[in-house]
Protein backbone atom coordinates (compact mmCIF):
# COMPACT_ATOMS: atom_id res chain seq x y z
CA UNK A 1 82.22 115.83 -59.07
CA UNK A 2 80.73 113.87 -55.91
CA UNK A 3 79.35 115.42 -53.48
CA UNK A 4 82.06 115.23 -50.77
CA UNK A 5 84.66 116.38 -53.21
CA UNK A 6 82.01 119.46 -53.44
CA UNK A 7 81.82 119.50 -49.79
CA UNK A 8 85.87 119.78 -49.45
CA UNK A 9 86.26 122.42 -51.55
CA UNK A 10 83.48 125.07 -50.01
CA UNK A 11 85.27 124.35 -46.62
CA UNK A 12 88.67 125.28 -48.26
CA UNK A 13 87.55 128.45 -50.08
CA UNK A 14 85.96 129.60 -46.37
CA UNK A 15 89.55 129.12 -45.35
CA UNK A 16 89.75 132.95 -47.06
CA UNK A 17 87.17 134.58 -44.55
CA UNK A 18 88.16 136.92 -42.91
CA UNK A 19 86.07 135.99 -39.83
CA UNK A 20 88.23 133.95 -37.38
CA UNK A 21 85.28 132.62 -35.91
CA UNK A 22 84.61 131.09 -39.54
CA UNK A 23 88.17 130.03 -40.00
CA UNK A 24 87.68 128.33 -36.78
CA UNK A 25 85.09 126.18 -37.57
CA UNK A 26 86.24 125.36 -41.15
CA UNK A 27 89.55 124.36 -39.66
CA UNK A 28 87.75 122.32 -37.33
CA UNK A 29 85.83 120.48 -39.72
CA UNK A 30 88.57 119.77 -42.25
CA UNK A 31 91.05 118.42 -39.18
CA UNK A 32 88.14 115.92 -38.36
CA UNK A 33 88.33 114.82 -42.42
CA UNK A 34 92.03 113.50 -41.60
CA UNK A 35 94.85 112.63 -44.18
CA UNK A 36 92.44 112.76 -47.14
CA UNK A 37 92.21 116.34 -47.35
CA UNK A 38 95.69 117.31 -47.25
CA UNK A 39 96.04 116.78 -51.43
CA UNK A 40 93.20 119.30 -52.14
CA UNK A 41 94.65 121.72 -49.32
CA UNK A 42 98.39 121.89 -50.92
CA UNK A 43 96.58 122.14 -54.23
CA UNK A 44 94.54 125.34 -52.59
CA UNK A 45 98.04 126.78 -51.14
CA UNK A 46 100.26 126.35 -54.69
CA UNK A 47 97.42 127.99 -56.61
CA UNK A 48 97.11 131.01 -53.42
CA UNK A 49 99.42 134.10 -53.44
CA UNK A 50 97.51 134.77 -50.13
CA UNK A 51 99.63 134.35 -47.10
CA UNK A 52 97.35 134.12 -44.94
CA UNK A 53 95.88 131.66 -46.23
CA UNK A 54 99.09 129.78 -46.50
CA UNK A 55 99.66 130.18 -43.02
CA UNK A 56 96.16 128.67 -42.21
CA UNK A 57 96.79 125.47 -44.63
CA UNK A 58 99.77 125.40 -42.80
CA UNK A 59 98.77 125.18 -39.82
CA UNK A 60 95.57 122.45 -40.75
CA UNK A 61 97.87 119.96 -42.69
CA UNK A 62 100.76 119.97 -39.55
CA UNK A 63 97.42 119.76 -37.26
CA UNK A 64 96.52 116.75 -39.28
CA UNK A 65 99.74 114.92 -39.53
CA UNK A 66 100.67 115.21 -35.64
CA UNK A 67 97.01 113.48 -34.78
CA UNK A 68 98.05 110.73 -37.48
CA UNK A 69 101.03 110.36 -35.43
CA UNK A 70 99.40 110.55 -32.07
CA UNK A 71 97.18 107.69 -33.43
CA UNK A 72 99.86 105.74 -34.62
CA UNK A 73 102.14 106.06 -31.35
CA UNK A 74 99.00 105.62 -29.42
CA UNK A 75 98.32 102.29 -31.32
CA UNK A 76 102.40 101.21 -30.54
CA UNK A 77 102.68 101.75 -27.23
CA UNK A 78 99.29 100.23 -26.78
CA UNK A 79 99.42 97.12 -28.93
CA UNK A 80 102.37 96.07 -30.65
CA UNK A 81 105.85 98.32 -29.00
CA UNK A 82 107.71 95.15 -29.47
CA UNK A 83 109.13 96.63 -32.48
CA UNK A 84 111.10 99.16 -31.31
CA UNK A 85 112.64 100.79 -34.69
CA UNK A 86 108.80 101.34 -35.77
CA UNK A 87 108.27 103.32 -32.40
CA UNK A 88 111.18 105.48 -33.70
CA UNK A 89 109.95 105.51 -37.33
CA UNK A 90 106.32 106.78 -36.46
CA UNK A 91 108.06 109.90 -33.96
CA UNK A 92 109.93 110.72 -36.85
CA UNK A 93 106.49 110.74 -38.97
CA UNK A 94 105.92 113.87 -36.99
CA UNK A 95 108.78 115.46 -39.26
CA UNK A 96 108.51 113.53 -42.02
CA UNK A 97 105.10 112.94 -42.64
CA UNK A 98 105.67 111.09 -45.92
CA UNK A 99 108.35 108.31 -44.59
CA UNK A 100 108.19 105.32 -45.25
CA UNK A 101 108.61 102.25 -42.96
CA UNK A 102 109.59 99.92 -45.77
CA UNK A 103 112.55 102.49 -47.05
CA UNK A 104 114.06 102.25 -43.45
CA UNK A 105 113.70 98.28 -43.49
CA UNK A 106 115.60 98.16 -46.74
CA UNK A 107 118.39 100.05 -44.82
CA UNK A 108 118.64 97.62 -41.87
CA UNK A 109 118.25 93.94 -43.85
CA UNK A 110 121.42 95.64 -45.36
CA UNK A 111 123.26 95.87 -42.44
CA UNK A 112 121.56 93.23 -40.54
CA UNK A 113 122.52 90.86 -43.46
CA UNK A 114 126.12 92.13 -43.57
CA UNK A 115 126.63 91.10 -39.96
CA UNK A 116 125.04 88.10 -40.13
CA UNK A 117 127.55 87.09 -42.60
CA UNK A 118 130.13 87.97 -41.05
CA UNK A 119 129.27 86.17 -37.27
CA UNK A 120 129.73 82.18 -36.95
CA UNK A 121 129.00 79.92 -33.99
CA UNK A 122 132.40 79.35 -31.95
CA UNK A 123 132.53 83.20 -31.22
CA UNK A 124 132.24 84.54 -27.76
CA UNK A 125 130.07 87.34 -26.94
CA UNK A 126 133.08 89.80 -26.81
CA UNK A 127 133.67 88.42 -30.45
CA UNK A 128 131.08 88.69 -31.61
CA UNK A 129 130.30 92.40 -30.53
CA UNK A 130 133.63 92.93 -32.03
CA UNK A 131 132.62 91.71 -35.18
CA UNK A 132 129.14 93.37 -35.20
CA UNK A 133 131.30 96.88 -34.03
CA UNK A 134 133.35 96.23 -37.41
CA UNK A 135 130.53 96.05 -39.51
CA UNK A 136 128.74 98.92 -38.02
CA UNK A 137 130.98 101.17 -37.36
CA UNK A 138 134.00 100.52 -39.89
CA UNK A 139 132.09 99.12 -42.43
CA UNK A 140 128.68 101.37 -42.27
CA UNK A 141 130.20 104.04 -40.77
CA UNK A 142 127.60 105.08 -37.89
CA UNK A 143 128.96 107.67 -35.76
CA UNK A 144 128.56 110.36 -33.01
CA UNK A 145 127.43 113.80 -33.89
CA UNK A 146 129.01 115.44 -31.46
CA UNK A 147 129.86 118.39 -33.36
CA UNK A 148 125.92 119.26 -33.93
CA UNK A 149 124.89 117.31 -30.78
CA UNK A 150 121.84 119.18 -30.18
CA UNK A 151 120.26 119.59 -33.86
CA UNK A 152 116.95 117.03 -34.06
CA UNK A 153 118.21 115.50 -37.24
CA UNK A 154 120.16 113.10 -34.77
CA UNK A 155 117.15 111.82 -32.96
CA UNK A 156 115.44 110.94 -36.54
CA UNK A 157 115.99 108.14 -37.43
CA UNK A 158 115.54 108.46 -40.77
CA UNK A 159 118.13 111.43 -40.65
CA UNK A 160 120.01 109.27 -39.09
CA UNK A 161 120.49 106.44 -41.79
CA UNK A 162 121.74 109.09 -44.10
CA UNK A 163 123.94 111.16 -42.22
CA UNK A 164 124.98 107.94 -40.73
CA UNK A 165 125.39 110.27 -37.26
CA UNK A 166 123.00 110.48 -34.78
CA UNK A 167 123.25 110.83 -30.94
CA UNK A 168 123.43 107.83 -27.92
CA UNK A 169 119.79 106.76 -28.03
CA UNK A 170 119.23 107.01 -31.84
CA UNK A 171 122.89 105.50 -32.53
CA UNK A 172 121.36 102.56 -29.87
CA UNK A 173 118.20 102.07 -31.18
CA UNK A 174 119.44 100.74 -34.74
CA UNK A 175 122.55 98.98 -32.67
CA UNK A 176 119.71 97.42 -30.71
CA UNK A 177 117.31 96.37 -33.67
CA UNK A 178 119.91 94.97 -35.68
CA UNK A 179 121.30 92.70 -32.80
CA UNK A 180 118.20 91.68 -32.01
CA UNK A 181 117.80 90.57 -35.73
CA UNK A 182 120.61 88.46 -35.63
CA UNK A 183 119.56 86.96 -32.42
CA UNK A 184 122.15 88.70 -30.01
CA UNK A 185 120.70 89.52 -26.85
CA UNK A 186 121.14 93.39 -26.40
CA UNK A 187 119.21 95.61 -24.45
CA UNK A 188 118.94 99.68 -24.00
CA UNK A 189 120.13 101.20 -21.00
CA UNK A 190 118.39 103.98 -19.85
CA UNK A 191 121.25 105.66 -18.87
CA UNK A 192 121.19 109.43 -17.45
CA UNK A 193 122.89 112.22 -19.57
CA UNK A 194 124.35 109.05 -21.97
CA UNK A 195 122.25 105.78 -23.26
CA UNK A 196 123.97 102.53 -23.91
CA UNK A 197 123.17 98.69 -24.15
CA UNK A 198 123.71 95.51 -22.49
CA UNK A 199 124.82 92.42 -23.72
CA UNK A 200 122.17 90.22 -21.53
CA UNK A 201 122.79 86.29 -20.90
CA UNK A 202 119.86 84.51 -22.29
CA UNK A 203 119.54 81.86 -20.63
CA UNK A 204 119.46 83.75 -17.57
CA UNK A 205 117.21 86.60 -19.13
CA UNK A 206 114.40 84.19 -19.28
CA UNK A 207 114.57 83.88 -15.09
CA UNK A 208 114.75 87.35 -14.50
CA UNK A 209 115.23 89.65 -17.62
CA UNK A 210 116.17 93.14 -14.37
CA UNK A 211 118.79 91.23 -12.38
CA UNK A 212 121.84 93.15 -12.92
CA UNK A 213 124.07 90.33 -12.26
CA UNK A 214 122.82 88.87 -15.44
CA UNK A 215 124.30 91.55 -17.88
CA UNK A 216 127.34 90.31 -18.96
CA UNK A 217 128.54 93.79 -20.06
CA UNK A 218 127.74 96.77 -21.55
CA UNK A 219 128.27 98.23 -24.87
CA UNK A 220 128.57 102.31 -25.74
CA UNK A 221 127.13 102.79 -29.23
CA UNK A 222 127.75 106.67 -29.17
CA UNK A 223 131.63 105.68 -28.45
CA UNK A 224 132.06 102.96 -31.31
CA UNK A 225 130.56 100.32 -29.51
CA UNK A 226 133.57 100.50 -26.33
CA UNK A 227 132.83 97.26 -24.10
CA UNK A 228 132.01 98.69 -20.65
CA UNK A 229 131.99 96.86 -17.13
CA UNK A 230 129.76 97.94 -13.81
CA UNK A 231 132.76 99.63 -12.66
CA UNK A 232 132.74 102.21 -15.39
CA UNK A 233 128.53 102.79 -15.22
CA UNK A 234 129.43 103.21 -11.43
CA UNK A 235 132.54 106.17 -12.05
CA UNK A 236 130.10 107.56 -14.40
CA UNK A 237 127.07 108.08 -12.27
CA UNK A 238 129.80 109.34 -9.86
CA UNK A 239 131.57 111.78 -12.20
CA UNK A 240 127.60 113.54 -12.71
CA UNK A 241 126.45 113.41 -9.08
CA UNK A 242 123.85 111.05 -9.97
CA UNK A 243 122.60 108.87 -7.27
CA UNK A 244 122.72 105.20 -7.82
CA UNK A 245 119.81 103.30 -8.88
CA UNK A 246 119.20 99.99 -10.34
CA UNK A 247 117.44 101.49 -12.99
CA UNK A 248 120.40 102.59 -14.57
CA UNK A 249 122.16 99.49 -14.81
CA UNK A 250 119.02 97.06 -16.30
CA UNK A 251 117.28 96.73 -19.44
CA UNK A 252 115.07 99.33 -20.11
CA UNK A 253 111.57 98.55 -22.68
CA UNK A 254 110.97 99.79 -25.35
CA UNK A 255 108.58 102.21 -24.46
CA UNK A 256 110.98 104.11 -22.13
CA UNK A 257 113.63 104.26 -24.94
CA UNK A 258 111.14 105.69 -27.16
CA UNK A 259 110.18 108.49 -24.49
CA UNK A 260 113.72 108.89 -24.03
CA UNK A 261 114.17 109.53 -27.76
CA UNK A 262 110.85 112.25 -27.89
CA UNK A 263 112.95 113.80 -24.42
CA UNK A 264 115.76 114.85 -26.72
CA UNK A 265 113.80 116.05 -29.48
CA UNK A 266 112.19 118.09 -26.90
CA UNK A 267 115.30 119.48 -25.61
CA UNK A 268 116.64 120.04 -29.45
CA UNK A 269 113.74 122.33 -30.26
CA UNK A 270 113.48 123.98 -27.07
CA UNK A 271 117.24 124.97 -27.88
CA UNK A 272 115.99 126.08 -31.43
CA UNK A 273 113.10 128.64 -30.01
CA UNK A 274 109.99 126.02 -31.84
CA UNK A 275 107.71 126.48 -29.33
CA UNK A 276 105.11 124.93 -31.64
CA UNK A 277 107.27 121.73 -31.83
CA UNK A 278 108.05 121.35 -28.18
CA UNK A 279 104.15 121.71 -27.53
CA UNK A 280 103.39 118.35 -30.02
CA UNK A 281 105.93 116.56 -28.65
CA UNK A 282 105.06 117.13 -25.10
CA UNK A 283 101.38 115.72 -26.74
CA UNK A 284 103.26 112.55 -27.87
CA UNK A 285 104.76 111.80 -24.64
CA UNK A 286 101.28 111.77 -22.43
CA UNK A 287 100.52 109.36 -24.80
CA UNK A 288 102.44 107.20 -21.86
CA UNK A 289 101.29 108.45 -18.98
């Protein structure tokens, strides 16, 4: 046996002392060893009858996973958020530790590949929304959970691909990356109590991608993809009191969809009593402060 496989395994039998002062250092040292002790600590916890020491590895391994998703999110929003599904694949890493980015890719070159088929050249931008609403929402099936509304399953996204229901800003996000694929120009709005998405001209995206004059419409994904005009965002914002702002009617990036989308996790657990859950997640979001 090396020596750091020696190392590992006094630190895990401490994990029994009684001593929280010796617990606390242990667990210190083994959340500093990262994702490479998490093996030998579910081996410790299958072979335990001990609860409290279950509750300890516990505790360690979800310690462990959040900071590899802090690091991860961290690295996103830092260097690469252009890809905004992976923003919502590593929040959902905070659930689902062992996801895979390559199982939800296989999902979307489905779909993606469907709609591409199905789109040719002479159609409009209404048509073709049309046709990409078909495949989506006929074809795939993606729909509103309104029902469950507030359960976090819908802001997973990997949940989401397999209940094929989600809620308005994880419904948008896949809308959004699967357009975008295909080389349609839609955009998340940011959209108070609601999220939906623009269909943007490009041409006049590249002079100003935030001048509202340049959406050509907008497009509810949590309402099968309905084709909304600037009159019904205004009625909206009306019907909630909410004050009129630009904001609300341009593009938003992807690093405010993504906060948007860790926003309504929060709410969901806060709903659900998890303390515990609500405190990493608030974590993840000063991530873009």
């Amino acid at each position: 046996m090396e020596k750091k496989d020696i190392e590992l395994n006094s630190l895990i039998r401490l994990l029994e002392d009684p001593d929280e002062q010796v617990y606390n250092l242990i667990e210190k040292k083994l959340i500093e060893k990262g994702d490479i002790v998490i093996a030998a600590l579910e081996k410790k916890w299958n072979k335990s009858l001990n609860s409290i020491l279950h509750v300890r590895i516990e505790n360690i391994i979800e310690k462990i996973q959040f900071n590899t998703t802090f690091d991860s999110l961290s690295f996103w929003a830092k260097n690469d958020n252009t890809d905004l599904l992976y923003g919502a694949y590593i929040v959902a890493t905070h659930q689902y530790p062992d996801l895979k980015y390559s199982d939800i890719q296989l999902v979307t070159n489905k779909i993606t590949t469907d709609v591409w088929v199905a789109l040719h050249d002479n159609l409009t931008p209404l048509e073709q929304i049309r046709t990409f609403n078909h495949i989506f929402f006929e074809v795939h099936r993606f729909a509103r959970n309104s029902s469950d509304y507030y359960a976090p399953k819908n802001s997973y996204i990997n949940t989401v691909f397999e209940s094929k229901k989600g809620n308005p800003v994880s419904l948008s996000i896949i809308y959004i990356t699967i357009a975008q694929e295909i080389g349609l120009p839609i955009y998340g709005i940011n959209l108070p109590k609601n999220f939906i998405t623009a269909y943007v001209d490009e041409k006049s995206k590249k002079i100003d991608p935030n001048d509202n004059k340049k959406n050509l419409f907008y497009i509810n994904p949590y309402n099968k993809g309905a084709i909304l005009g600037k009159r019904e965002i205004d009625f909206f914002l009306e019907q909630q009191n909410i004050p009129k702002d630009k904001k609300y009617y341009q593009p938003a990036d992807n690093i405010t969809i993504i906060i948007r989308l860790l926003e309504n996790l929060i709410v969901s657990y806060k709903k659900m009593g998890s303390g515990n859950k609500v405190k990493y997640l608030q974590k993840l979001i000063t991530i873009f402060n």
